[in-house]
Protein backbone atom coordinates (compact mmCIF):
# COMPACT_ATOMS: atom_id res chain seq x y z
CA UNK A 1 51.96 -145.71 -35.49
CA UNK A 2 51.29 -143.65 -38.74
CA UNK A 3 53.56 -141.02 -39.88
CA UNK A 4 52.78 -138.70 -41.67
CA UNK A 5 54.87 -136.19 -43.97
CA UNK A 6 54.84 -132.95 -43.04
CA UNK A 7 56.82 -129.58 -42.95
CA UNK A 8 55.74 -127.06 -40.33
CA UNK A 9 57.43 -123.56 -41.12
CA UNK A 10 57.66 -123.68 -37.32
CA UNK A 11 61.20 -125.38 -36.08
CA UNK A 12 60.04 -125.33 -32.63
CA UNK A 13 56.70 -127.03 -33.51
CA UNK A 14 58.53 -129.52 -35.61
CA UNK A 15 60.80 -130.67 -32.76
CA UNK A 16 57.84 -130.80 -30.51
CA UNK A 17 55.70 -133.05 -32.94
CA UNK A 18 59.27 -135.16 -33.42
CA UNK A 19 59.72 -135.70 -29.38
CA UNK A 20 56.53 -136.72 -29.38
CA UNK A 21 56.25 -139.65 -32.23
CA UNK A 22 59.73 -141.11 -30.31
CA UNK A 23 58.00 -140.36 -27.00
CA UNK A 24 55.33 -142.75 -28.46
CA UNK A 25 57.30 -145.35 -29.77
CA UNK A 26 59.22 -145.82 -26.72
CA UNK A 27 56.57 -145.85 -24.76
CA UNK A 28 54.97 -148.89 -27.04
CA UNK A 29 58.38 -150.89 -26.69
CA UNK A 30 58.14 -150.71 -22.77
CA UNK A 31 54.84 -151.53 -22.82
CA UNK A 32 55.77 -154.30 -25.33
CA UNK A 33 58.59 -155.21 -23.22
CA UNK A 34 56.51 -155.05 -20.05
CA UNK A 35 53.81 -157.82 -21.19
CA UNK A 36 56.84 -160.22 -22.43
CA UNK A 37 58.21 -159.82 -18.88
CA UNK A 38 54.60 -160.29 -17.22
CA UNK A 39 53.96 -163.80 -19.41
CA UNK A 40 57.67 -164.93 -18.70
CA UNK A 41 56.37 -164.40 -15.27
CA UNK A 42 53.35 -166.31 -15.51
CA UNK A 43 55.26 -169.57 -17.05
CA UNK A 44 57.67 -169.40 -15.02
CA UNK A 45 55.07 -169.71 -11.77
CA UNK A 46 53.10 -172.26 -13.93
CA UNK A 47 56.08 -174.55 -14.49
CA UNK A 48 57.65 -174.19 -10.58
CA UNK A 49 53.64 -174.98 -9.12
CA UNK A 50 53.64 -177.94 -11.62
CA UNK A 51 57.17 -179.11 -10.62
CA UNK A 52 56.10 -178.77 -7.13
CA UNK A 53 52.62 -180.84 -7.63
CA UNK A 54 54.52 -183.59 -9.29
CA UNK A 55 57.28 -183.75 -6.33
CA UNK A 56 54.36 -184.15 -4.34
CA UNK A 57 52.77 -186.92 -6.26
CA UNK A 58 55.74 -188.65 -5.96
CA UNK A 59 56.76 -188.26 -2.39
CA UNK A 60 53.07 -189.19 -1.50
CA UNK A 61 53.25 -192.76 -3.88
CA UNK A 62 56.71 -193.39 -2.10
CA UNK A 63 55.12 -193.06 0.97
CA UNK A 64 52.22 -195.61 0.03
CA UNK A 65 55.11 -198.07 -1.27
CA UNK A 66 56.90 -197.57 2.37
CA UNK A 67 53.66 -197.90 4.31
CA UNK A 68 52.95 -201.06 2.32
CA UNK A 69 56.04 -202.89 2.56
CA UNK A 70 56.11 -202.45 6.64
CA UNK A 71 52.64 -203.80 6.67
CA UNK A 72 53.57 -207.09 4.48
CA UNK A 73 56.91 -207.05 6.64
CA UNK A 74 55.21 -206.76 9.80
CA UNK A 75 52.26 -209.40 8.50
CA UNK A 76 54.77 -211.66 7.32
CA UNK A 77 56.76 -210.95 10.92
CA UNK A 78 53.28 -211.56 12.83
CA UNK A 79 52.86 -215.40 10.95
CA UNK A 80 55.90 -216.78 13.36
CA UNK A 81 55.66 -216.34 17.40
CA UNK A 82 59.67 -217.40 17.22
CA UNK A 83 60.44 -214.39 14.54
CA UNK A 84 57.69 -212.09 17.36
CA UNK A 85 59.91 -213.02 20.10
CA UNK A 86 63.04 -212.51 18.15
CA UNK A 87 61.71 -208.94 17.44
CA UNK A 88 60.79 -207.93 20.80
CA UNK A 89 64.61 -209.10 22.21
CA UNK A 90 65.85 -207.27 19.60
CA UNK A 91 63.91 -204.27 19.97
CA UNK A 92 64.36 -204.53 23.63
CA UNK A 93 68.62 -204.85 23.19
CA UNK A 94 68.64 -201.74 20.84
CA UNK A 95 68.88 -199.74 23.95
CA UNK A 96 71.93 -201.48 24.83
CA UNK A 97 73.58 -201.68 21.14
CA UNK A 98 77.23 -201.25 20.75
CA UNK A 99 77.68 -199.47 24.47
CA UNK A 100 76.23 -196.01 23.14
CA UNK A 101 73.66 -196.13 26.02
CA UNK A 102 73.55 -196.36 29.83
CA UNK A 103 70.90 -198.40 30.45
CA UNK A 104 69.78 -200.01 34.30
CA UNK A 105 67.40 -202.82 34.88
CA UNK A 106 66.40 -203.01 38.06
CA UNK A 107 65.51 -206.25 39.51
CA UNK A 108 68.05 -208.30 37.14
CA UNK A 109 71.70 -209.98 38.12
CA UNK A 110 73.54 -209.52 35.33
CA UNK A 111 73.56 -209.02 31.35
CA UNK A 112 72.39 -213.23 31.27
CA UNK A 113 69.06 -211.82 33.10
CA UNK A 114 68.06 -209.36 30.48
CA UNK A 115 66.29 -211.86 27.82
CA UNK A 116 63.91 -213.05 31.34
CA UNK A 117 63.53 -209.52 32.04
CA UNK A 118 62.44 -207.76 28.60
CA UNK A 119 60.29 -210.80 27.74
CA UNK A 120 59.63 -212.72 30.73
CA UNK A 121 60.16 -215.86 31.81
CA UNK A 122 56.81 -217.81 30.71
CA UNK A 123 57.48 -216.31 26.97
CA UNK A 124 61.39 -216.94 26.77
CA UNK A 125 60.62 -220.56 27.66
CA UNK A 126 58.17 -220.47 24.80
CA UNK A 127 60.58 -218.96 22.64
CA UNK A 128 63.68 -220.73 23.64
CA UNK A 129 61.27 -224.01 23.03
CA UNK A 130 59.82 -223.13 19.34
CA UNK A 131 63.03 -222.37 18.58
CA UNK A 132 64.62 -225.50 19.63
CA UNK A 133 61.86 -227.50 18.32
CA UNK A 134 62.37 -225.98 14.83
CA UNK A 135 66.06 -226.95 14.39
């Protein structure tokens, strides 16, 4: 803003034309103000959508790692019928783990049925005989 010098004879003029240059100026430094506020803004969204894209990256290559180690776990698991077996019985005794679930199998004896039951009795025989075969 240009100021220039000058001396009205009229005090009430003068005070008028003064008001109004720091009208001005303040309303320049709010404006001024205003646009800092409105790019902080804008960087600030920026940066948080960028930090949010790159947690996502990440999350989605940890999920590729997971998804590939069960597959070579489960391939690896699939190359022995004793370790498929083993699997299965242990699958089928997680419902019976440490007492935290009441579980009935109809049909069976006792606990000494349960391995016949879950797998059967033509595959336990084929598991109880790779396995002693292997030892």
């Amino acid at each position: 803003m240009n100021l220039i010098s000058a001396s009205p004879s009229d005090h009430g003029l003068l005070d008028a034309l003064s008001q109004g240059a720091v009208a001005t100026v303040a309303a320049e430094q709010m404006e001024t103000n205003a646009r800092g506020q409105a790019k902080a803004l804008l960087l600030t969204a920026r940066a948080e959508a960028d930090a949010a894209k790159i947690r996502a990256q990440g999350d989605a290559e940890a999920e590729a790692l997971r998804a590939d180690g069960s597959k070579k776990a489960a391939d690896l698991l699939e190359s022995s019928s004793v370790a498929v077996d083993l699997a299965k019985m242990k699958q089928a005794g997680s419902c019976l783990a440490e007492g935290k679930a009441n579980s009935f199998f109809f049909g069976l004896q006792g606990a000494a049925d349960i391995p016949s039951g879950m797998l059967g009795t033509a595959m336990l025989a084929d598991a109880t005989c790779n396995g002693k075969a292997r030892k």
